[in-house]
PDB file of N, CA and C in Angstrom:
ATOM      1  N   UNK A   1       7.961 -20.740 -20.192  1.00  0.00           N
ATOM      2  CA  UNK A   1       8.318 -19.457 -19.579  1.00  0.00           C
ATOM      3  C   UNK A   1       7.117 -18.513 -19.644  1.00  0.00           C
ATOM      4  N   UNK A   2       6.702 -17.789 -18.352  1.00  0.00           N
ATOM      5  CA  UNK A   2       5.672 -16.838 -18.754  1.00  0.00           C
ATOM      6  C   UNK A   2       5.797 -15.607 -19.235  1.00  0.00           C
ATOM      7  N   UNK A   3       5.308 -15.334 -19.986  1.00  0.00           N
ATOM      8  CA  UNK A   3       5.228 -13.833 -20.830  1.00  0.00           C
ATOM      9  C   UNK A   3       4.815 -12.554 -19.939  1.00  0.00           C
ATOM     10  N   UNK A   4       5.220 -11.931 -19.221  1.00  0.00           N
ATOM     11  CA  UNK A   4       4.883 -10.547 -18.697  1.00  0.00           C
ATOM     12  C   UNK A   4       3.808  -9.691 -19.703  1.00  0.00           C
ATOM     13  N   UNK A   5       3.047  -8.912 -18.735  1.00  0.00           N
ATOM     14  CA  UNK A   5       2.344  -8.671 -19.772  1.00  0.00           C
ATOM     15  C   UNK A   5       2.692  -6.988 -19.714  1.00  0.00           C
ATOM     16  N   UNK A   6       3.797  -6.697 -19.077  1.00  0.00           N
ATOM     17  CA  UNK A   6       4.208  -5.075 -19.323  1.00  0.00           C
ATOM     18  C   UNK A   6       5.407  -5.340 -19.894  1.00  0.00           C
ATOM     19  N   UNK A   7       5.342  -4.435 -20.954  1.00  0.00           N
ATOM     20  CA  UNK A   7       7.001  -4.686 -21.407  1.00  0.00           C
ATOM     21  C   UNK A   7       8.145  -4.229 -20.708  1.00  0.00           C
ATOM     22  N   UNK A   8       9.279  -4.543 -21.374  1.00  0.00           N
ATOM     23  CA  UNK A   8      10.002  -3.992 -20.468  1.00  0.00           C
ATOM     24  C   UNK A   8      10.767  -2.196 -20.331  1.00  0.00           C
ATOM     25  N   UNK A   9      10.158  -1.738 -21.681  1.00  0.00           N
ATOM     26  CA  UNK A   9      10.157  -0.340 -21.394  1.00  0.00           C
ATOM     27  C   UNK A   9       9.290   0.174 -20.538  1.00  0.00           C
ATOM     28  N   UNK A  10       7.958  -0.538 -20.366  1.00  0.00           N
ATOM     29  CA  UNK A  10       7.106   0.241 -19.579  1.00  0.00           C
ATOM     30  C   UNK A  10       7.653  -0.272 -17.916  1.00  0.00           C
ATOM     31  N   UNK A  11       8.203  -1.345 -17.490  1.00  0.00           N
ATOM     32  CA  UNK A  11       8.686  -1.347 -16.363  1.00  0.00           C
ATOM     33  C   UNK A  11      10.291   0.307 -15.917  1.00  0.00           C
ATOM     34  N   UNK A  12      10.241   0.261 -17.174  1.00  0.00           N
ATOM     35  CA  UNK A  12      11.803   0.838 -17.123  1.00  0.00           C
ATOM     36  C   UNK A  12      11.880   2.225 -16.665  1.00  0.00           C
ATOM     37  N   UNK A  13      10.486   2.258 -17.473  1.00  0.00           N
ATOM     38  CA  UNK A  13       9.794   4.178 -17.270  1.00  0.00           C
ATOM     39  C   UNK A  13       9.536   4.135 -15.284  1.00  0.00           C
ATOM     40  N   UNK A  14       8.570   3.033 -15.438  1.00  0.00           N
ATOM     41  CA  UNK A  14       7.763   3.202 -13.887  1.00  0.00           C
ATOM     42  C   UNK A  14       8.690   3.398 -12.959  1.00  0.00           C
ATOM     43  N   UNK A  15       9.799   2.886 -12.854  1.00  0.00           N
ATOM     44  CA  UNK A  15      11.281   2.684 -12.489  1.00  0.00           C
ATOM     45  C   UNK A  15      11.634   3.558 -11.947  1.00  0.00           C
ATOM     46  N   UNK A  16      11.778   4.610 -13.474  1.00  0.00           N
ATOM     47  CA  UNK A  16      13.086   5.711 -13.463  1.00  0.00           C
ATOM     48  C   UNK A  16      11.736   6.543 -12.638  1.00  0.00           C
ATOM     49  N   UNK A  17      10.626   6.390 -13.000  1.00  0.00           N
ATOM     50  CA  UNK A  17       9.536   7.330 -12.085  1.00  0.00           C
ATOM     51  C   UNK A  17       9.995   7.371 -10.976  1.00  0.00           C
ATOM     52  N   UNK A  18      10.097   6.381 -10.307  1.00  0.00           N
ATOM     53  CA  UNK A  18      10.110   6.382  -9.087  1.00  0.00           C
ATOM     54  C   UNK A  18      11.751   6.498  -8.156  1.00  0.00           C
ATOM     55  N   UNK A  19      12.340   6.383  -9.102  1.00  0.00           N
ATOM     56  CA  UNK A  19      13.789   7.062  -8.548  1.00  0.00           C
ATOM     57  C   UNK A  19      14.131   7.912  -8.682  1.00  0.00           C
ATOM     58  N   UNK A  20      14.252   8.580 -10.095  1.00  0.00           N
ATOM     59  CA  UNK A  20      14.372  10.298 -10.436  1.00  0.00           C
ATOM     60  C   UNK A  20      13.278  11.105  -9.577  1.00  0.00           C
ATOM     61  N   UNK A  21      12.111  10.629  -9.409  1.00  0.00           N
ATOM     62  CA  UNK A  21      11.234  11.642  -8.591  1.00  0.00           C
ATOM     63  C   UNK A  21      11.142  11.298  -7.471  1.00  0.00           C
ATOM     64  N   UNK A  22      11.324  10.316  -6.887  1.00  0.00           N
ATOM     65  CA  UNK A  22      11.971  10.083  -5.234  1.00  0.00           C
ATOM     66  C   UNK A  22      10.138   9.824  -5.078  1.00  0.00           C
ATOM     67  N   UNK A  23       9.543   8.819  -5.671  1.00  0.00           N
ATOM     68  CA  UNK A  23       7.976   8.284  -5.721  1.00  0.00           C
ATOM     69  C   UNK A  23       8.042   7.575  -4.403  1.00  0.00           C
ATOM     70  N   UNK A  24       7.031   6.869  -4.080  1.00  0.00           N
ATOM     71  CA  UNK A  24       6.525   5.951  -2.946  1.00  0.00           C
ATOM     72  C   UNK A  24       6.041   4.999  -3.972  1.00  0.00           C
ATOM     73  N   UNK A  25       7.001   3.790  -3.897  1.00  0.00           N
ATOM     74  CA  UNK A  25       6.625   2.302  -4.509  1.00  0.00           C
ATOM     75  C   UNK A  25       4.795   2.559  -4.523  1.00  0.00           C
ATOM     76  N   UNK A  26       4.899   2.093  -3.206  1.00  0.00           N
ATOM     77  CA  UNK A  26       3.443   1.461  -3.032  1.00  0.00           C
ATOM     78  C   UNK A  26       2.458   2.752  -3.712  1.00  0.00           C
ATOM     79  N   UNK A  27       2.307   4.000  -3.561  1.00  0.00           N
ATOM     80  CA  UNK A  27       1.748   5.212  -4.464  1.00  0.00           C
ATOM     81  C   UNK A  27       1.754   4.698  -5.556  1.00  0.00           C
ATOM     82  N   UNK A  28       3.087   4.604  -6.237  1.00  0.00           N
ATOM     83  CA  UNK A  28       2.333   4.083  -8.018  1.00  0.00           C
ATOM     84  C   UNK A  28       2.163   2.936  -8.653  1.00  0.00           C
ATOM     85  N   UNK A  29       2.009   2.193  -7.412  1.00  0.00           N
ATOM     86  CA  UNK A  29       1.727   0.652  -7.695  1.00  0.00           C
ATOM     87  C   UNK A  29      -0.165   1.287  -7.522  1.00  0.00           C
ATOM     88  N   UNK A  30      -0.073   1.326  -6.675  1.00  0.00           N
ATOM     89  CA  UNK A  30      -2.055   2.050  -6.513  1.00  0.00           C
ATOM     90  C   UNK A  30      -1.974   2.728  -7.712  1.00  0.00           C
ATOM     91  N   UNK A  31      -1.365   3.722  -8.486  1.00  0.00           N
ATOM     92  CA  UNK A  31      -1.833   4.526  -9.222  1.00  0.00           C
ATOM     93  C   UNK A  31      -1.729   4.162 -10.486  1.00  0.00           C
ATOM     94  N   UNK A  32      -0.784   3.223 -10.635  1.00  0.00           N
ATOM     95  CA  UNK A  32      -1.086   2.554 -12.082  1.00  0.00           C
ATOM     96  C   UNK A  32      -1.723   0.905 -12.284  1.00  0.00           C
ATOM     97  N   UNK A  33      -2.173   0.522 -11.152  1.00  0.00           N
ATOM     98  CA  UNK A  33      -2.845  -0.788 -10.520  1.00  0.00           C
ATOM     99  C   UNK A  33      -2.017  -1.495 -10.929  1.00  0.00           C
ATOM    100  N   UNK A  34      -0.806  -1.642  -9.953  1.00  0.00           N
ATOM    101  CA  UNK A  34       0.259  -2.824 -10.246  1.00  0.00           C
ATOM    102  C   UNK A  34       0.286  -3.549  -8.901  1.00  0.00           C
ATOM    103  N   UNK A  35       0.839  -4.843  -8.872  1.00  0.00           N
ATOM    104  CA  UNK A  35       1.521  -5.641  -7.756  1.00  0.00           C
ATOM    105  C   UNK A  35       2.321  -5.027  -7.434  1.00  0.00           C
ATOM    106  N   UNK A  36       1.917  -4.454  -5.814  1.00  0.00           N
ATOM    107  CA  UNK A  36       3.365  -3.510  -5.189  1.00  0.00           C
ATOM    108  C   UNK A  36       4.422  -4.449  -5.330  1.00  0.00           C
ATOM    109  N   UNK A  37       4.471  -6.033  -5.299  1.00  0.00           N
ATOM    110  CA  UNK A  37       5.454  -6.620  -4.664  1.00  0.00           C
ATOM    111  C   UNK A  37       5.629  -6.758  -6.572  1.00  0.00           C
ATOM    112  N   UNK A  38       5.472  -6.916  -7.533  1.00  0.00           N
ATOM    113  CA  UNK A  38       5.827  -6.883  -8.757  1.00  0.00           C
ATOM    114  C   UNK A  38       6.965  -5.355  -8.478  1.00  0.00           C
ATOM    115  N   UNK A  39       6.308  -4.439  -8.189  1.00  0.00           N
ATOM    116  CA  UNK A  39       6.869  -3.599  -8.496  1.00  0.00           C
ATOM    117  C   UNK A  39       8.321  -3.209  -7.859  1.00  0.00           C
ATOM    118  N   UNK A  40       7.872  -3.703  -6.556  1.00  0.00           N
ATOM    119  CA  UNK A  40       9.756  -3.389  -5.675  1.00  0.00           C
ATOM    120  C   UNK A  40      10.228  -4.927  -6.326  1.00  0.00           C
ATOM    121  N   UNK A  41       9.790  -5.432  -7.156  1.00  0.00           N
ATOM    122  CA  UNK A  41      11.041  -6.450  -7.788  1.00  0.00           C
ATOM    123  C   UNK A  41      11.517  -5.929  -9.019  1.00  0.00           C
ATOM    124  N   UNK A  42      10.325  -4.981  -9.721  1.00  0.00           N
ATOM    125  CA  UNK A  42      11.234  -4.136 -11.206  1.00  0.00           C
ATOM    126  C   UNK A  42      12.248  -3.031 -10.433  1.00  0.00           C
ATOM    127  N   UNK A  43      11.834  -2.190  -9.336  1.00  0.00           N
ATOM    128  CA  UNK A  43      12.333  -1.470  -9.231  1.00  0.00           C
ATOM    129  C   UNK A  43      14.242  -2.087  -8.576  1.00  0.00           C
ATOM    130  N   UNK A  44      14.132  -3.348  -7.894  1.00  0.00           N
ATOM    131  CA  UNK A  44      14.939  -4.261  -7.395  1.00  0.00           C
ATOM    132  C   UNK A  44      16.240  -4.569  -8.504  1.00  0.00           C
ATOM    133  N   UNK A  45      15.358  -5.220  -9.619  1.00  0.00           N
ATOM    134  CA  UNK A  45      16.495  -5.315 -11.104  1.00  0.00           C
ATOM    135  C   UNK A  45      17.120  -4.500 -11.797  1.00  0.00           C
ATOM    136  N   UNK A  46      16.201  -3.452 -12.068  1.00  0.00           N
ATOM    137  CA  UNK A  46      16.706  -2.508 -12.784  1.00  0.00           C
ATOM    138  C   UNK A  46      18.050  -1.882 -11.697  1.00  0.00           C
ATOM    139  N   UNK A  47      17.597  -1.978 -10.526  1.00  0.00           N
ATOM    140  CA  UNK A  47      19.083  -1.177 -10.060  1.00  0.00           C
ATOM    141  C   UNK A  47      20.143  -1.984  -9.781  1.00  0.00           C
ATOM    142  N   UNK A  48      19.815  -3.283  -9.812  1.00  0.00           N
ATOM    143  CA  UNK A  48      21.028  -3.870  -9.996  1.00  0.00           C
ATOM    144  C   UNK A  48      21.508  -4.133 -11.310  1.00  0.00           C
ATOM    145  N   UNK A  49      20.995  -4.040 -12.109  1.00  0.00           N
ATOM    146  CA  UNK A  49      21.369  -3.691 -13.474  1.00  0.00           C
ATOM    147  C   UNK A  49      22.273  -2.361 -13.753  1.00  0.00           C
ATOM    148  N   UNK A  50      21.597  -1.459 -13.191  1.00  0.00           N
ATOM    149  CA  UNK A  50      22.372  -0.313 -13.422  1.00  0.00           C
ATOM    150  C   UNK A  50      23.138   0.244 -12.154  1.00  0.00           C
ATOM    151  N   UNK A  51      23.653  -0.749 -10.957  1.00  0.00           N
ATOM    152  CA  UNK A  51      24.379  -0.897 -10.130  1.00  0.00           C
ATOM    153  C   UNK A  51      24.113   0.442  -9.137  1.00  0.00           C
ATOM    154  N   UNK A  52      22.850   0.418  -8.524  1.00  0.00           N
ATOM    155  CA  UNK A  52      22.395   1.089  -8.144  1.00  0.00           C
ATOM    156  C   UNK A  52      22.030   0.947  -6.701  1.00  0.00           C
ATOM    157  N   UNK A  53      22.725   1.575  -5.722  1.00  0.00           N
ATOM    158  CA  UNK A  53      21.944   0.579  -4.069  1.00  0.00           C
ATOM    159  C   UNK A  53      20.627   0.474  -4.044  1.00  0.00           C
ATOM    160  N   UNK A  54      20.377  -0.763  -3.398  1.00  0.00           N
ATOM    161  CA  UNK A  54      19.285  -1.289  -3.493  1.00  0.00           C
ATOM    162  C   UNK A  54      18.659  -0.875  -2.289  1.00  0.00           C
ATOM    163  N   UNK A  55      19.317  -0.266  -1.397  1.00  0.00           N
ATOM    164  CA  UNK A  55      18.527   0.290  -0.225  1.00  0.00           C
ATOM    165  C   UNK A  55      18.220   1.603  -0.189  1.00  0.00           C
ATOM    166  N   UNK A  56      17.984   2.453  -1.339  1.00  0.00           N
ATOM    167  CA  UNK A  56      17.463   3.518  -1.518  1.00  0.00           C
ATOM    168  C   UNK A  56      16.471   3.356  -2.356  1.00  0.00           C
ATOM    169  N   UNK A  57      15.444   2.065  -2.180  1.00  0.00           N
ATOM    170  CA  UNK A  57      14.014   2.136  -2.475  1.00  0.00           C
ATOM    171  C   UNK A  57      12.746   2.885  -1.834  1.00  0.00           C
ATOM    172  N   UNK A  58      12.214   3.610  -1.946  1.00  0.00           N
ATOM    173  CA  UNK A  58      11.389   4.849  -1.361  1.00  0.00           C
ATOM    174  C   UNK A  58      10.260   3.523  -0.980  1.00  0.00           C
ATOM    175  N   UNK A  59       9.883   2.970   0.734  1.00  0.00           N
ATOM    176  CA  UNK A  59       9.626   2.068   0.830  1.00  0.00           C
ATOM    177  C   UNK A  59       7.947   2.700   1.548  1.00  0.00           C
ATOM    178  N   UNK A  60       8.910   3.892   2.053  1.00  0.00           N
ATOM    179  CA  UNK A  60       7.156   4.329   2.684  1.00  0.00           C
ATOM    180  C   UNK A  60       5.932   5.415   1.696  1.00  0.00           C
ATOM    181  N   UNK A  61       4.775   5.311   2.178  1.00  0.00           N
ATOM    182  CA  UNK A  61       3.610   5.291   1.196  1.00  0.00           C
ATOM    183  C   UNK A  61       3.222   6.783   1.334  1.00  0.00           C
ATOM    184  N   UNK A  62       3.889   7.490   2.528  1.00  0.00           N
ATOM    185  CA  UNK A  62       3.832   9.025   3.131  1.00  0.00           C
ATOM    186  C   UNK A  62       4.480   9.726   4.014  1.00  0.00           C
ATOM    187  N   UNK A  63       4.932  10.636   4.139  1.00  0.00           N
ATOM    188  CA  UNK A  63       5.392  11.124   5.073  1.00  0.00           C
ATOM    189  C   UNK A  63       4.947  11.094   6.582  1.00  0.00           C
ATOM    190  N   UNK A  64       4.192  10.058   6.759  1.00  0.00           N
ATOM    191  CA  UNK A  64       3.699   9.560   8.167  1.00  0.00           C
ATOM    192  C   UNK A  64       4.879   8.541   8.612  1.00  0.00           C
ATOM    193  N   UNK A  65       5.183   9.121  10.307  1.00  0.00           N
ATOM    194  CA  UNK A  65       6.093   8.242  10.892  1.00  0.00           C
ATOM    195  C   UNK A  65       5.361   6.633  11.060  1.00  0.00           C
ATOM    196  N   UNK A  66       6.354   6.229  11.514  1.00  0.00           N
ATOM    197  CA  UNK A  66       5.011   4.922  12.588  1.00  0.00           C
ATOM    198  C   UNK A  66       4.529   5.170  13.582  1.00  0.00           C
ATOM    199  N   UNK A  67       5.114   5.919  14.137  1.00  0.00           N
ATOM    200  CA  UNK A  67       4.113   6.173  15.119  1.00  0.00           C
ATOM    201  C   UNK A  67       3.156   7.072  15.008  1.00  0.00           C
ATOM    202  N   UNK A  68       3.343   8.261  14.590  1.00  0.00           N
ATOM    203  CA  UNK A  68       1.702   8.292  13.479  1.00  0.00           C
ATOM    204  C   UNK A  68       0.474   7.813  13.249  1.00  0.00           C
ATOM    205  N   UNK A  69       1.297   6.820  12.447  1.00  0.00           N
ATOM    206  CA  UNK A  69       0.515   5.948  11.960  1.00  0.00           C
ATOM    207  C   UNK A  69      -0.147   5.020  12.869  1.00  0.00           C
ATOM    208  N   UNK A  70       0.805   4.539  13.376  1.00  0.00           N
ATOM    209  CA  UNK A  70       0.285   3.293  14.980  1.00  0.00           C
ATOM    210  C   UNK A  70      -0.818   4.540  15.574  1.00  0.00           C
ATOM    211  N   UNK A  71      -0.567   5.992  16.038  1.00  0.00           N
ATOM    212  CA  UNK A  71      -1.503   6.550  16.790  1.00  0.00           C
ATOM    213  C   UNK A  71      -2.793   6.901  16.030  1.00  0.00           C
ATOM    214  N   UNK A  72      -2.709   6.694  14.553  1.00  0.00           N
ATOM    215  CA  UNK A  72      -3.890   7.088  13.650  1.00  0.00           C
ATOM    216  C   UNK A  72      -4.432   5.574  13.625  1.00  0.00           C
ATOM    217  N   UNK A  73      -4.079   4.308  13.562  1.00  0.00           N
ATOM    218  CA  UNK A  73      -4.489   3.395  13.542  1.00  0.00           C
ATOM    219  C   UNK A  73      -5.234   3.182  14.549  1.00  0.00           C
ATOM    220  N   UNK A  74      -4.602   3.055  15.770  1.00  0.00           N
ATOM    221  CA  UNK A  74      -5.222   2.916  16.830  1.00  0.00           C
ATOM    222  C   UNK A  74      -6.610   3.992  17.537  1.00  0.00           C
ATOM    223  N   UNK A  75      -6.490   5.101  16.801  1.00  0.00           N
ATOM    224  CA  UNK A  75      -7.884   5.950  16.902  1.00  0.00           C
ATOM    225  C   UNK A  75      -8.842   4.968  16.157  1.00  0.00           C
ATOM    226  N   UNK A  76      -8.488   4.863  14.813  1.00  0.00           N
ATOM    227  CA  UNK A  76      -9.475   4.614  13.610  1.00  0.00           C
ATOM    228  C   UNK A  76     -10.356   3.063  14.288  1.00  0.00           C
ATOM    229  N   UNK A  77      -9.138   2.310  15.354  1.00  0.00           N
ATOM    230  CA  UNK A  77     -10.087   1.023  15.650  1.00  0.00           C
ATOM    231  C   UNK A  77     -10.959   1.094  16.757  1.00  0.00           C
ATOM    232  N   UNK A  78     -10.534   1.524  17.229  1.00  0.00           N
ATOM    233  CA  UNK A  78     -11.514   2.271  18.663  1.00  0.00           C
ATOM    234  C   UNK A  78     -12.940   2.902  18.039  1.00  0.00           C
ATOM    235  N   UNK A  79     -12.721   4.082  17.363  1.00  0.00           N
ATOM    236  CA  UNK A  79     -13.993   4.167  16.433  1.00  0.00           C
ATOM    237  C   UNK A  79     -14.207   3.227  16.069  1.00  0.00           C
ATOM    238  N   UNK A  80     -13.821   2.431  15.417  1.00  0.00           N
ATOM    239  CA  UNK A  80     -14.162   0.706  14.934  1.00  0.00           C
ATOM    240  C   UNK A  80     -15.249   0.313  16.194  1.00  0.00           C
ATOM    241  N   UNK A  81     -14.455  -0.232  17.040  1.00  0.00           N
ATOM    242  CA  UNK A  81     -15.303  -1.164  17.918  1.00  0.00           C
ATOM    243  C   UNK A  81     -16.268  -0.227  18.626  1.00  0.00           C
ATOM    244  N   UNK A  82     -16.256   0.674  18.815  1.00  0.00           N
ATOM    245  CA  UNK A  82     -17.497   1.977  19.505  1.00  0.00           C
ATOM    246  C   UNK A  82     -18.502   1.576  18.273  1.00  0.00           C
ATOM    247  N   UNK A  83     -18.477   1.611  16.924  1.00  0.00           N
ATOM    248  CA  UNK A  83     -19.571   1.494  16.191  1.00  0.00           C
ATOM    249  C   UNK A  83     -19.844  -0.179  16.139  1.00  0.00           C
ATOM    250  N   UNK A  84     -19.066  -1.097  16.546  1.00  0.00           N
ATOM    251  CA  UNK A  84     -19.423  -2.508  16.296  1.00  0.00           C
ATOM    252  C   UNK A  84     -20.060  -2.807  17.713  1.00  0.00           C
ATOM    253  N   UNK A  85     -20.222  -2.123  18.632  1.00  0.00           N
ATOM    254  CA  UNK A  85     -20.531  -1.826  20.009  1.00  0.00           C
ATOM    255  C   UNK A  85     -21.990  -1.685  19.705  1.00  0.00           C
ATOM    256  N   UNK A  86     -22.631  -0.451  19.504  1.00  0.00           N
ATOM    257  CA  UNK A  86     -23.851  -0.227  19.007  1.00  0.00           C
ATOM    258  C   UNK A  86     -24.482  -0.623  18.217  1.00  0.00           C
ATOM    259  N   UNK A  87     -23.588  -1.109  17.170  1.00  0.00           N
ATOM    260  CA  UNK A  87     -25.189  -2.368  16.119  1.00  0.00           C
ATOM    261  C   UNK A  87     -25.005  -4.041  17.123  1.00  0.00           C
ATOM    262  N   UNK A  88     -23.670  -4.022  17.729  1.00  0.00           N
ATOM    263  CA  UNK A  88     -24.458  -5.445  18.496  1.00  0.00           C
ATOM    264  C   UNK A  88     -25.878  -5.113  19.468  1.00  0.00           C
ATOM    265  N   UNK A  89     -25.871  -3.574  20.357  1.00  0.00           N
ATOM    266  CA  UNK A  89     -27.091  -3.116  21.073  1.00  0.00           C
ATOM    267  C   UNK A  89     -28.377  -3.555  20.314  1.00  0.00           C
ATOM    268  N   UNK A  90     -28.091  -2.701  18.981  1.00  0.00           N
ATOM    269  CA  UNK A  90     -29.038  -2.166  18.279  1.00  0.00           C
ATOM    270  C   UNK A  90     -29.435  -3.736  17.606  1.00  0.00           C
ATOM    271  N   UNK A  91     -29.386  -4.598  17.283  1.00  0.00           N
ATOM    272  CA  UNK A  91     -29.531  -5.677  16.470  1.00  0.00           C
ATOM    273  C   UNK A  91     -30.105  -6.368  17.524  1.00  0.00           C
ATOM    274  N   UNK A  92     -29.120  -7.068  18.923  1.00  0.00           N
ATOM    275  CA  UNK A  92     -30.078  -7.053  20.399  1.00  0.00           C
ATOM    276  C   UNK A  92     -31.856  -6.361  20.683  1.00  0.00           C
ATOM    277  N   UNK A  93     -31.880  -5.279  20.877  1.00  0.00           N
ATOM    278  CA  UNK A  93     -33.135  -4.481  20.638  1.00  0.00           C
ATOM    279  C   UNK A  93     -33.987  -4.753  19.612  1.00  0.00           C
ATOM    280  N   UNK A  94     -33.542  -5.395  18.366  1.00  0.00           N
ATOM    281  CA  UNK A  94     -34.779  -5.035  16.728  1.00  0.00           C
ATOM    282  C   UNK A  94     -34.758  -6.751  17.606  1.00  0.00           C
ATOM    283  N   UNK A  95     -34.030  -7.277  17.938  1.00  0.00           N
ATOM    284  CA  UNK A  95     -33.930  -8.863  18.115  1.00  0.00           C
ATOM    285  C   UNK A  95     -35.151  -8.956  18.661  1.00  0.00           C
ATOM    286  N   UNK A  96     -35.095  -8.332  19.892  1.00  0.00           N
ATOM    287  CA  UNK A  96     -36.376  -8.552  20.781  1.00  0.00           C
ATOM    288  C   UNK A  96     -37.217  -8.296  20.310  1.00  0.00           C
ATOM    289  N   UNK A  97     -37.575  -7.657  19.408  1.00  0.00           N
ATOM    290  CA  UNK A  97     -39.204  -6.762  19.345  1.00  0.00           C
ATOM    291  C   UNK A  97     -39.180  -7.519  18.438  1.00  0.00           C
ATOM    292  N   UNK A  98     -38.937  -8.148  17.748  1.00  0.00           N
ATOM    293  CA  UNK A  98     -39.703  -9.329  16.340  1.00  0.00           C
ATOM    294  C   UNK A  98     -39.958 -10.361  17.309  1.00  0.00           C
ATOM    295  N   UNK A  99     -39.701 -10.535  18.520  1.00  0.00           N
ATOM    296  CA  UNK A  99     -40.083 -11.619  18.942  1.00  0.00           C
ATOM    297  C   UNK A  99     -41.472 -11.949  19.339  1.00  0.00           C
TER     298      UNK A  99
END
């Protein structure tokens, strides 16, 4: 059997963190460097332990919709490929002149 290496008070705390304060899983999985997916499985037991719906897990990371997000994503790649655009130029150009 493998040994966890957080006990189980310290799962219990991170837990109640994140239900009493209405947390974002994935936030204090980053903030205390845990396996998000470790973590929506403590947060998973404990409420069925303490018979708790399981579909009031705080699943999103911010108050960003998806579409938001889809419209912030989709800026951020466009800038993406505009700059992967110009070092293919630019790498083209240094290409030639060493030649």
């Amino acid at each position: 059997m493998k040994k966890s290496k957080y006990s189980k008070e310290f799962k219990d705390s991170t837990v109640q963190l994140i239900i009493k304060n209405n947390e974002s899983v994935v936030k204090v999985a980053q903030d205390l460097d845990i396996n998000e997916k470790s973590l929506y499985s403590w947060v998973s037991t404990y409420k069925k332990a303490h018979n708790i719906p399981i579909k009031s897990i705080n699943i999103g990371s911010s108050s960003e919709s998806l579409d938001e997000e889809n419209k912030r994503l989709r800026r951020e790649l466009k800038i993406a490929k505009e700059e992967r655009d110009i070092l293919k130029k630019a790498t083209a150009y240094f290409a030639k002149e060493t030649l």
